[in-house]
Protein backbone atom coordinates (compact mmCIF):
# COMPACT_ATOMS: atom_id res chain seq x y z
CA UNK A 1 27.17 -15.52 8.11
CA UNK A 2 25.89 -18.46 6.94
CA UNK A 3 27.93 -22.04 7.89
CA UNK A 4 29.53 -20.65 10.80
CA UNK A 5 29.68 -23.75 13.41
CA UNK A 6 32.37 -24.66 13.10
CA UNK A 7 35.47 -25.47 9.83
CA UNK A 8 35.71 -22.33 7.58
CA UNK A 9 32.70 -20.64 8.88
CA UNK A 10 33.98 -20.77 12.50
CA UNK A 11 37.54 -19.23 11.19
CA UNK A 12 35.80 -16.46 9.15
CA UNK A 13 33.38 -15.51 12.53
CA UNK A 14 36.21 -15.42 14.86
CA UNK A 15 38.26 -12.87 12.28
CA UNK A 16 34.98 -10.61 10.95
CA UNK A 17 34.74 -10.29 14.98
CA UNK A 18 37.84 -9.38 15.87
CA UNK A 19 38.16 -6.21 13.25
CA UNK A 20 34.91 -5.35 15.25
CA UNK A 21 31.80 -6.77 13.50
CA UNK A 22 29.11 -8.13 15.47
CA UNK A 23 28.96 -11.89 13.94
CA UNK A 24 25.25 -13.84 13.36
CA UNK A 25 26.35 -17.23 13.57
CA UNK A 26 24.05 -19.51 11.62
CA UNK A 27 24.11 -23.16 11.82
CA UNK A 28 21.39 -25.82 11.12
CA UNK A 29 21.99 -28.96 13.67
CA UNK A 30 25.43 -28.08 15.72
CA UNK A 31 23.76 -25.40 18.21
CA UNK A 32 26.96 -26.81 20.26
CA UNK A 33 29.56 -25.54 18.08
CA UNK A 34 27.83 -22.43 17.48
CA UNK A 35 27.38 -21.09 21.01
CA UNK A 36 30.98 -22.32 21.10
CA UNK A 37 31.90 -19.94 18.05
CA UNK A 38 29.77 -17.26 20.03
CA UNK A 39 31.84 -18.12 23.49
CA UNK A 40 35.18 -17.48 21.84
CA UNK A 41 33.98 -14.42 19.92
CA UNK A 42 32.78 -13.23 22.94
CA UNK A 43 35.60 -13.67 25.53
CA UNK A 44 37.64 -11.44 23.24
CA UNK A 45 35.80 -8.73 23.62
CA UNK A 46 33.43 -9.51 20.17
CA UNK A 47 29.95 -9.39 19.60
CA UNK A 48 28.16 -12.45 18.17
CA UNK A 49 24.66 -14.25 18.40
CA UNK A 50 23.94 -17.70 17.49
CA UNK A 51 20.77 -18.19 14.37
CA UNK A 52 19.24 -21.85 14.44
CA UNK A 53 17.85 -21.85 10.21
CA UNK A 54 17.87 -24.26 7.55
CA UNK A 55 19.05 -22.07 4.62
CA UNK A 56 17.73 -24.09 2.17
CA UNK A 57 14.06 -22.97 3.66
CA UNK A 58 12.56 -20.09 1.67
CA UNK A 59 11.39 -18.09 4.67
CA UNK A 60 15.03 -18.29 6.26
CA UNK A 61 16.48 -14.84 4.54
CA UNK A 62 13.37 -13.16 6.13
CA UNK A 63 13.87 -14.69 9.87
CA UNK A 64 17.92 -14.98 9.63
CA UNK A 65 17.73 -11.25 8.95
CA UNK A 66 14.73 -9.79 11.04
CA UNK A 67 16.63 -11.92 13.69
CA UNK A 68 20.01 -10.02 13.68
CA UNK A 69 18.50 -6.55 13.23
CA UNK A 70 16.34 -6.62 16.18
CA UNK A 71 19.72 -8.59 18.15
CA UNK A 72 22.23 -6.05 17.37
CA UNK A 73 19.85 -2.95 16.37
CA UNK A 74 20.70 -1.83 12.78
CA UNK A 75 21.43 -3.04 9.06
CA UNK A 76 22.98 -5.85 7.68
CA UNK A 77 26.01 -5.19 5.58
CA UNK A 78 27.94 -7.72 5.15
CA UNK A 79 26.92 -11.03 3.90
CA UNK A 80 29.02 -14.43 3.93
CA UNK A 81 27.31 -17.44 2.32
CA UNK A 82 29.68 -20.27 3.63
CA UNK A 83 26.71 -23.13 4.33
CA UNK A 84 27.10 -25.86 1.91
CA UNK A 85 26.84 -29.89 2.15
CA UNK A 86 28.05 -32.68 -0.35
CA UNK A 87 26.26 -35.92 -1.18
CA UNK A 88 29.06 -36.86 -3.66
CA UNK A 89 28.81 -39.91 -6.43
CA UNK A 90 29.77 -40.68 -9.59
CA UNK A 91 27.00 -38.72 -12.66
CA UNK A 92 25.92 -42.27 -13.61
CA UNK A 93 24.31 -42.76 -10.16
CA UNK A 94 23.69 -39.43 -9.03
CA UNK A 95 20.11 -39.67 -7.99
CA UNK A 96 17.79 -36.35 -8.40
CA UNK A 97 17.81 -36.15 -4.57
CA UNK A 98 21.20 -35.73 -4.04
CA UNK A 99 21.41 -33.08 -7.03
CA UNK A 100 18.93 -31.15 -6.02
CA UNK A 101 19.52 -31.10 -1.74
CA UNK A 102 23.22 -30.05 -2.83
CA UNK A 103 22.09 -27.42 -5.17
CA UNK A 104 19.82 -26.28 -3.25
CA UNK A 105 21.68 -25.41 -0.05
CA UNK A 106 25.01 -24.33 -2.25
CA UNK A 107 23.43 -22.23 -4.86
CA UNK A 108 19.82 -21.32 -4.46
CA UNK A 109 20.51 -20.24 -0.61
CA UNK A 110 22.93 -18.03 -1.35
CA UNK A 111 20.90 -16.60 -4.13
CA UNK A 112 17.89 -15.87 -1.94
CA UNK A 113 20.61 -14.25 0.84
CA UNK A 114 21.49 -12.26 -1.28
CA UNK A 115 18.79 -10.88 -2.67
CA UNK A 116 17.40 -10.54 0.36
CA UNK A 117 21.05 -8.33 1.62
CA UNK A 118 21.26 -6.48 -0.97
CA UNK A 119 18.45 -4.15 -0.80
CA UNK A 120 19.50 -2.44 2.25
CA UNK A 121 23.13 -2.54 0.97
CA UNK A 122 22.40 -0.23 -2.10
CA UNK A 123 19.65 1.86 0.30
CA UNK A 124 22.98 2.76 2.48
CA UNK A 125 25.40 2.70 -0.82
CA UNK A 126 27.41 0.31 0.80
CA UNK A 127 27.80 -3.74 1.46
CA UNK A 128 29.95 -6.72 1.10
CA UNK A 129 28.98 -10.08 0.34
CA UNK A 130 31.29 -13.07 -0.06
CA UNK A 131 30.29 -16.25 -1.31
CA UNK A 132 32.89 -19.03 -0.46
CA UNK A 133 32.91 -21.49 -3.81
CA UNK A 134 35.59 -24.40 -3.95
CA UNK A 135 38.27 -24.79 -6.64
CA UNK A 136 35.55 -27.96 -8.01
CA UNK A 137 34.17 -25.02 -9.31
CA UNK A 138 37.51 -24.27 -11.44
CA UNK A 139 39.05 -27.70 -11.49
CA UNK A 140 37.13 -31.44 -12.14
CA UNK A 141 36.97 -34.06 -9.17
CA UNK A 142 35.42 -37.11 -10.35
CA UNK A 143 31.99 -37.83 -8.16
CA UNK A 144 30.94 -34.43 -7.24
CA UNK A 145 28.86 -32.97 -9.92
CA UNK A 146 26.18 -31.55 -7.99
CA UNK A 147 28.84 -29.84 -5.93
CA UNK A 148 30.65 -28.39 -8.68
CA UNK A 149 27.78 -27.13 -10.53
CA UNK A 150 26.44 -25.73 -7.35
CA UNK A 151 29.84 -23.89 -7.06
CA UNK A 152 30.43 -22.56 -10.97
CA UNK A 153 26.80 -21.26 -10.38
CA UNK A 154 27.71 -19.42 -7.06
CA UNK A 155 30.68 -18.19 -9.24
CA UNK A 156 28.56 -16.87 -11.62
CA UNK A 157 26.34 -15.25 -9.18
CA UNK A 158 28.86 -13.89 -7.91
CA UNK A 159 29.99 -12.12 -11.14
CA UNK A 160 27.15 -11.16 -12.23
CA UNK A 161 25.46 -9.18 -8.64
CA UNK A 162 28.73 -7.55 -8.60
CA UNK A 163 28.46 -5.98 -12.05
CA UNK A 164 24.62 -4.74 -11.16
CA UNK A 165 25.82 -3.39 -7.99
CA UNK A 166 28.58 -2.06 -8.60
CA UNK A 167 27.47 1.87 -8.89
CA UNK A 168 25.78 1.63 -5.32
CA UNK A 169 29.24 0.85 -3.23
CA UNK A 170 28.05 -2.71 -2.79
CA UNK A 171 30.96 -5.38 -3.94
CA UNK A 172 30.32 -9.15 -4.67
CA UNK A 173 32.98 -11.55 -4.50
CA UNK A 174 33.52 -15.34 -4.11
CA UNK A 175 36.43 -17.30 -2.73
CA UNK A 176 37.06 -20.61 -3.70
CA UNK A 177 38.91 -22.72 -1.47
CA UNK A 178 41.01 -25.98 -2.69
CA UNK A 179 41.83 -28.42 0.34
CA UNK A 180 41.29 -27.07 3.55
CA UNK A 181 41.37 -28.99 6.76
CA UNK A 182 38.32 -29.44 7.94
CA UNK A 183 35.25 -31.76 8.92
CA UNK A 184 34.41 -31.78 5.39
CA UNK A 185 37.76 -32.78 3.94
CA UNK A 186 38.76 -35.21 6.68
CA UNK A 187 36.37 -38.25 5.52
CA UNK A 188 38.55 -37.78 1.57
CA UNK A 189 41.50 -39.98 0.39
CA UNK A 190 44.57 -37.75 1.76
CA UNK A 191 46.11 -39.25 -1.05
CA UNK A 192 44.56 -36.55 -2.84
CA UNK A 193 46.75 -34.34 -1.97
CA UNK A 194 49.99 -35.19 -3.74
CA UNK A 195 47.69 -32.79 -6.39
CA UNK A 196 48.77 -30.00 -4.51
CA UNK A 197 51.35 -28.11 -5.42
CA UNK A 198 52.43 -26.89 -1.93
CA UNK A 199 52.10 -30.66 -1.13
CA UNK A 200 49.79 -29.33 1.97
CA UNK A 201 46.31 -28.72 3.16
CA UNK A 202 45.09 -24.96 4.08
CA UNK A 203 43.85 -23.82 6.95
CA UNK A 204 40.41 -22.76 8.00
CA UNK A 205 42.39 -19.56 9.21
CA UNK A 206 43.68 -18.98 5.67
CA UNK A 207 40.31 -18.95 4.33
CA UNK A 208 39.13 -16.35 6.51
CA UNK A 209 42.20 -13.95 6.27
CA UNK A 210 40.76 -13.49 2.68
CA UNK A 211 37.27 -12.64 3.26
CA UNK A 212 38.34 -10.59 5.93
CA UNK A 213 39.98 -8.47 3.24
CA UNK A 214 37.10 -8.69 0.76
CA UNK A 215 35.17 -6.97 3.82
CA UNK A 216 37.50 -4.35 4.21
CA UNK A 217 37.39 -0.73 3.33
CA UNK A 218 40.70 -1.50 1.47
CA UNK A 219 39.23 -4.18 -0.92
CA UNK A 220 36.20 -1.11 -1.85
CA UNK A 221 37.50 -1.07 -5.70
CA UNK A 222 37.45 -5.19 -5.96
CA UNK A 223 34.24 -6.86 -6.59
CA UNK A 224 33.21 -9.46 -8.90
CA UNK A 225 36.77 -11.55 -8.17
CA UNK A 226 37.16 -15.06 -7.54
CA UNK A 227 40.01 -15.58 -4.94
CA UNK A 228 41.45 -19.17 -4.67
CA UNK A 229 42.94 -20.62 -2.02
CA UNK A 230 44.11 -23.94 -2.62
CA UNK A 231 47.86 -24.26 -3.01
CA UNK A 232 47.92 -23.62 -6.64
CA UNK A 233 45.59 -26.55 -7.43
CA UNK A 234 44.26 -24.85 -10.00
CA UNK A 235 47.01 -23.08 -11.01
């Protein structure tokens, strides 16, 4: 999975490993926090490997992938895009930079992931992919166009795989988080948060209790769902 050094991506790691999946944990800068990921994972008895790759690079889908198939000796088939960055500001002054780095590590990485998982998926009639969105995607916050447009379009990505997929036992769904405490959410007015209805942040932990269910055998007949987690903020 892709993110997975620490926040969400950590959380989601530690719980895909613990129901017995052997984790790739991909970061881009914090090889600290993911060996750490890996440490944990592995002192309860999990499997896990840490992947160094920019996923905004073209070529990363080829080396992430080629990487964890020769490490733990068969198929990928399950797929979490988590990485993701903001460079927030309000549309008047978004520069093209800061549109494009933002949509191109959101959206186009997890495009190109996914392409790239899903034709062993449908070779082996089965797969799960989860794309984590945010509820920007479903709800306005002033100064973060890029980000929300990168998560709608993951949204729609996510709708639309699933329904091409969906014959071949390969599901596609997103979750979209609302505040969650993390790295990401810490440098953020916490007055913010008197918009949530349950008047609290979430939890990394939440997060992943959701995608571990989207990854389950029990979830086989849901795909193409958008699961929020956010306290009702977009209720």
């Amino acid at each position: 999975m892709t993110g997975a050094s620490r926040g969400i991506g950590a959380a989601i790691a530690r719980a895909l490993a613990r129901d017995g999946w052997p984790v790739g944990i991909n970061y881009r800068t914090d090889h600290r926090g993911a060996e750490a990921v890996v440490t944990q994972i592995e002192g309860q008895g999990g499997r896990a490997v840490a992947l160094a790759a920019d996923v905004a690079d073209p070529n990363a889908p080829d080396e992430l992938f080629s990487a964890l198939e020769s490490h733990f000796g068969g198929r990928v088939l399950v797929l979490v895009n988590n990485a993701g960055l903001r460079r927030d500001d309000l549309t008047p002054s978004l520069g093209d930079e800061e549109w494009s780095t933002v949509l191109d590590v959101d959206l186009t990485a997890a495009f190109r992931l996914t392409r790239k998982a899903l034709g062993p998926m449908l070779r082996a009639r089965s797969g799960r992919i989860v794309n984590i969105s945010s509820v920007v995607a479903l709800r306005a916050n002033p100064g973060q166009a890029n980000y929300a447009a990168a998560k709608a379009g993951m949204i729609a990505l996510t709708r639309t795989a699933a329904v091409e997929v969906a014959r071949r036992g390969v599901t596609v769904n997103a979750v979209a988080p609302g505040w969650i405490d993390t790295d990401m959410t810490a440098e953020v007015a916490t007055d913010l948060l008197a918009a949530v209805p349950a008047r609290r942040a979430g939890t990394p932990e939440e997060v992943a209790a959701c995608v571990r269910f989207l990854v389950s055998d029990e979830a086989s007949y849901v795909t193409g769902a958008v699961l929020t987690v956010d306290g009702g903020l977009a209720a």
